[in-house]
Protein backbone atom coordinates (compact mmCIF):
# COMPACT_ATOMS: atom_id res chain seq x y z
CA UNK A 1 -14.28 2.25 -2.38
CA UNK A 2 -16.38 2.46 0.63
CA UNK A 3 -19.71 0.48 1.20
CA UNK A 4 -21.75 0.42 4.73
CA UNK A 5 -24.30 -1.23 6.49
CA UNK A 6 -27.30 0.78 5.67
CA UNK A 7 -29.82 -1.58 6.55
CA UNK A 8 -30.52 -2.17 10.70
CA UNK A 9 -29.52 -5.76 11.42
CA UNK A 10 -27.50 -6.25 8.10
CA UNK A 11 -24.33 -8.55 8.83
CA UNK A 12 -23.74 -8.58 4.71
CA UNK A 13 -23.88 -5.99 2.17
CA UNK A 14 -24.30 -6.32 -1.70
CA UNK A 15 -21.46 -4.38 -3.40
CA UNK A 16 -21.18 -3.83 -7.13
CA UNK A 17 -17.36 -4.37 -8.29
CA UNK A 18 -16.27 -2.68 -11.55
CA UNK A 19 -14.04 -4.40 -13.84
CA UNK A 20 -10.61 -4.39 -12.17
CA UNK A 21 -9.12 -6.17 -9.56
CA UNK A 22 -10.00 -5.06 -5.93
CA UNK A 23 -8.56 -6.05 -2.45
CA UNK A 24 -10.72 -5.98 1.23
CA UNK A 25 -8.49 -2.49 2.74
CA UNK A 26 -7.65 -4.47 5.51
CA UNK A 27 -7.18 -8.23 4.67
CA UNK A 28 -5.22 -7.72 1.59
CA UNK A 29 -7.42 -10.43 0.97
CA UNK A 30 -8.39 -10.36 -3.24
CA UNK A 31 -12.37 -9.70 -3.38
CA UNK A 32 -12.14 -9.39 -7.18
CA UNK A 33 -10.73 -10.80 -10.15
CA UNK A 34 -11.00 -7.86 -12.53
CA UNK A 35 -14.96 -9.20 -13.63
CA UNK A 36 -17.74 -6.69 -13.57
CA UNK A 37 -19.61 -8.38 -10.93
CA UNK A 38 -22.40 -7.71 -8.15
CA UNK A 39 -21.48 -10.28 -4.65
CA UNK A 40 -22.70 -10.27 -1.14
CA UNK A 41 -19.70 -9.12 1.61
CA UNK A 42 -19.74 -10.05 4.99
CA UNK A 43 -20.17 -6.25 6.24
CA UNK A 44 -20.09 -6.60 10.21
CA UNK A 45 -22.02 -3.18 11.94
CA UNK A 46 -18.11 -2.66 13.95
CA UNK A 47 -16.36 -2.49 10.56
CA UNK A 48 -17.01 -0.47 7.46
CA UNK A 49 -15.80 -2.06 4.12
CA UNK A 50 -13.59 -0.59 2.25
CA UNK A 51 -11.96 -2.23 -0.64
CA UNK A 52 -9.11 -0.67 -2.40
CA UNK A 53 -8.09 -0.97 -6.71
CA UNK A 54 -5.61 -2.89 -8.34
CA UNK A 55 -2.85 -0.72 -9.26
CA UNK A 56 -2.12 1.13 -6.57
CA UNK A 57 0.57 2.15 -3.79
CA UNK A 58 -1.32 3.37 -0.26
CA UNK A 59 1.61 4.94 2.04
CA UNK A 60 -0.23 4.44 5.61
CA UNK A 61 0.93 6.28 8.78
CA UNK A 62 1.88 3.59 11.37
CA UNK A 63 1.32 4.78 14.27
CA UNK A 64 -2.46 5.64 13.31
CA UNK A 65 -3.41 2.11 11.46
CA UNK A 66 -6.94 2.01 12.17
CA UNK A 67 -7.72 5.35 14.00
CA UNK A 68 -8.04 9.02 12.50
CA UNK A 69 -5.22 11.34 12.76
CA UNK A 70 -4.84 14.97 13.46
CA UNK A 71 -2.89 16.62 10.98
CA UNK A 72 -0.24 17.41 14.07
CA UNK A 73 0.26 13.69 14.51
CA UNK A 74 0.29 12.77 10.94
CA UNK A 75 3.06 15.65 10.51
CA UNK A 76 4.96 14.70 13.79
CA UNK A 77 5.07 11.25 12.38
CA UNK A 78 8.30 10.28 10.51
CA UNK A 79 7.87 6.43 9.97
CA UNK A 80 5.29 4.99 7.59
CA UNK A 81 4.20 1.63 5.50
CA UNK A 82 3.03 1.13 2.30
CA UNK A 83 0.28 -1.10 1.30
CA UNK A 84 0.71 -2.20 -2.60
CA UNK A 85 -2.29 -3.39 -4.09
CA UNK A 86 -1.37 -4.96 -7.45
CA UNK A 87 -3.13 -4.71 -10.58
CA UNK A 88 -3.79 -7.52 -13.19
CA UNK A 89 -0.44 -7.16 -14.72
CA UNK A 90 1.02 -6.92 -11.14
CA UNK A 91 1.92 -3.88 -11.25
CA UNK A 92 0.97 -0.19 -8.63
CA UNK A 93 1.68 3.39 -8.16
CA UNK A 94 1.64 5.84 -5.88
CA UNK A 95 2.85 9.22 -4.20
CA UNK A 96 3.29 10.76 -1.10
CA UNK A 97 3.20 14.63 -0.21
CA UNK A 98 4.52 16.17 2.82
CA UNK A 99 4.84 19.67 3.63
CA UNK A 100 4.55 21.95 7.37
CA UNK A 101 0.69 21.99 6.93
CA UNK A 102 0.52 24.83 7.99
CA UNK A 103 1.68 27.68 5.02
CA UNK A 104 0.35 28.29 1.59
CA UNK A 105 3.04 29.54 0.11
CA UNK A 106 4.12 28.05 -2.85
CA UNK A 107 8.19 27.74 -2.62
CA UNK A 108 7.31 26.04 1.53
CA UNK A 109 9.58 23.32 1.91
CA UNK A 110 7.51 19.78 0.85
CA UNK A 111 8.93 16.70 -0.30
CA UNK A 112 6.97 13.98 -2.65
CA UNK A 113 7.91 10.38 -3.35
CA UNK A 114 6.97 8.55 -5.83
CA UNK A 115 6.45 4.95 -5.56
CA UNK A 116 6.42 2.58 -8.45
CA UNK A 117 5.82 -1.35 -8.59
CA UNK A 118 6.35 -3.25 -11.92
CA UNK A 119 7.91 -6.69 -12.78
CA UNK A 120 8.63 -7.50 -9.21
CA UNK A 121 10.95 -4.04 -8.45
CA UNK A 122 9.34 -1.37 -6.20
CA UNK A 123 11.45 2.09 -6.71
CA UNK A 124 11.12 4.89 -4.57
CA UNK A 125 12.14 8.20 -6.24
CA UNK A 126 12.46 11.53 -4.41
CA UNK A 127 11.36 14.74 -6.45
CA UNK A 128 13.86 16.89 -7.44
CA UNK A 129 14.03 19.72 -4.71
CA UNK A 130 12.91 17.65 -2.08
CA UNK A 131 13.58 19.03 1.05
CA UNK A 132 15.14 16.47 3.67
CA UNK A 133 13.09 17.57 6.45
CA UNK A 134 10.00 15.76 5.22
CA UNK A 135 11.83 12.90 4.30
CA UNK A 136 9.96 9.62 6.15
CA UNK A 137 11.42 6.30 6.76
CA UNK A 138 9.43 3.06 5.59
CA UNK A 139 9.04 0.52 8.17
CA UNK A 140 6.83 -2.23 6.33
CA UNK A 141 5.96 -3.30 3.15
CA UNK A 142 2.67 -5.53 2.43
CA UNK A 143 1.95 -6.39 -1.46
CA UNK A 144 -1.29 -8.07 -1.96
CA UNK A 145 -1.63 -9.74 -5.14
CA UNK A 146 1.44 -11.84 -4.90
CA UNK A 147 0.33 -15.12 -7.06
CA UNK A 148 3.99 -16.52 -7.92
CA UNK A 149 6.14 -17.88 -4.83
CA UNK A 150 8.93 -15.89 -3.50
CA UNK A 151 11.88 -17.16 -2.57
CA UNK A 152 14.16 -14.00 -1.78
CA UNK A 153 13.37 -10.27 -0.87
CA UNK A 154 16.05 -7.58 -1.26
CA UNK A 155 16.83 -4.05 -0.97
CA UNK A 156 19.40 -3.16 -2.81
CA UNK A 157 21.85 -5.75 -2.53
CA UNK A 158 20.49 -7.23 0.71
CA UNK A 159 18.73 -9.77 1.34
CA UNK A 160 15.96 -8.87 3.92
CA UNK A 161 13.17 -11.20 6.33
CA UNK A 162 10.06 -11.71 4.64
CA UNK A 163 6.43 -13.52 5.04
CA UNK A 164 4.61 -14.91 2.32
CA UNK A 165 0.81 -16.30 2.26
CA UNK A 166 0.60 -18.11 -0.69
CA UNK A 167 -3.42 -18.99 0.18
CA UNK A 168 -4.56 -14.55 -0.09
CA UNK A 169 -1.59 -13.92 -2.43
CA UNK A 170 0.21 -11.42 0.24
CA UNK A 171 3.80 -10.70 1.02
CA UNK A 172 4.64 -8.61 3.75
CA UNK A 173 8.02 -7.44 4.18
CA UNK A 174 8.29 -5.79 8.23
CA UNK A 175 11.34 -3.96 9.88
CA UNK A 176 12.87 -2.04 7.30
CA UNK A 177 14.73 1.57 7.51
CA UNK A 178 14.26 2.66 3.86
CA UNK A 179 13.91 6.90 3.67
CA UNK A 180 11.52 8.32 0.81
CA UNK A 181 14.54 9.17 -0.96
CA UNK A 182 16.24 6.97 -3.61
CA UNK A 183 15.81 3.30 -3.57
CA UNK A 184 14.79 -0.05 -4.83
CA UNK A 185 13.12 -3.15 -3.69
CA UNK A 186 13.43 -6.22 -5.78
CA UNK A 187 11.71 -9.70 -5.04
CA UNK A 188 12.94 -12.96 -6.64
CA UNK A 189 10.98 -15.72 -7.82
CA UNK A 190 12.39 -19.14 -7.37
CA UNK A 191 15.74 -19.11 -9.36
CA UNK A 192 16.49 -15.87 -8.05
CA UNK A 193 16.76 -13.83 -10.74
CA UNK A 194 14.33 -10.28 -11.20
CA UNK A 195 11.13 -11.49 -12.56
């Protein structure tokens, strides 16, 4: 959801927030508990607000956080990240599409993940027929919504470097080599056992 400054002068901005839990883009920071409710944002004139839903997996293109690609650099690009916002039930989905942008045919080599996030596993599943060209590597991880402490991050059987913020709720998992392919990120609560 998107919501400018429309008035000259304006350093806040009323925005109306539907019934589900929603997250500042940016922050990760949790703007809403899932109440229908109307609040006043601190909406600076250098930086739109946009606020993403509970419930759902944003795969980002790292080298353009913040600026607007070309469809050559976003295609050229073979590392991502994926932002997970989480839902009530802590849970978010997503997909990502990938093909040579540039032919409409409809056998063109294209791959699609599909990423899903429930009871503290993230899975990654290629579609079947994937082609490995399009295939892009995952570099960071950041899950906002993350209410329970963490004590251990893997993938697969490893355990990998972590940060949690306990005070927004965010855990952000950086320098990973995971390929849109097959896998599976798990995160374990305090006795270290799959929540």
């Amino acid at each position: 959801m998107v919501c400018p400054t429309i008035t000259q002068g304006a350093t806040t901005t009323w925005i109306y927030f539907p019934d589900v839990v929603w997250y500042d883009l940016w922050t990760f920071k949790e703007v809403s508990d899932g109440k229908d409710v109307q609040e006043e944002y601190p909406s600076p004139l250098h930086k739109i607000s946009v606020f993403a839903r509970g419930g759902y997996i944003i795969p980002v293109v790292l080298e353009m956080e913040g600026q607007v690609p070309s469809a050559e650099s976003v295609l050229a690009s073979r590392t991502i990240s994926l932002y997970c916002y989480l839902d009530a039930k802590g849970a978010a989905e997503g997909s990502l599409f990938v093909d040579d942008g540039l032919s409409d045919a409809e056998d063109r080599p294209s791959h699609r993940a599909i990423f899903s996030l429930a009871n503290r596993i993230l899975s990654i599943k290629a579609e079947a027929g994937s082609s490995e060209r399009y295939l892009r590597h995952i570099s960071s991880i950041v899950i906002a919504g993350v209410w329970e402490e963490v004590a251990a991050v893997k993938v697969g059987r490893e355990e990998v470097q972590f940060n949690y913020n306990y005070e927004v709720g965010v855990l952000e998992i950086r320098d990973l080599l995971i390929t849109t392919g097959l896998g599976q990120l798990q995160s374990h609560g305090r006795d270290h056992t799959t929540l």
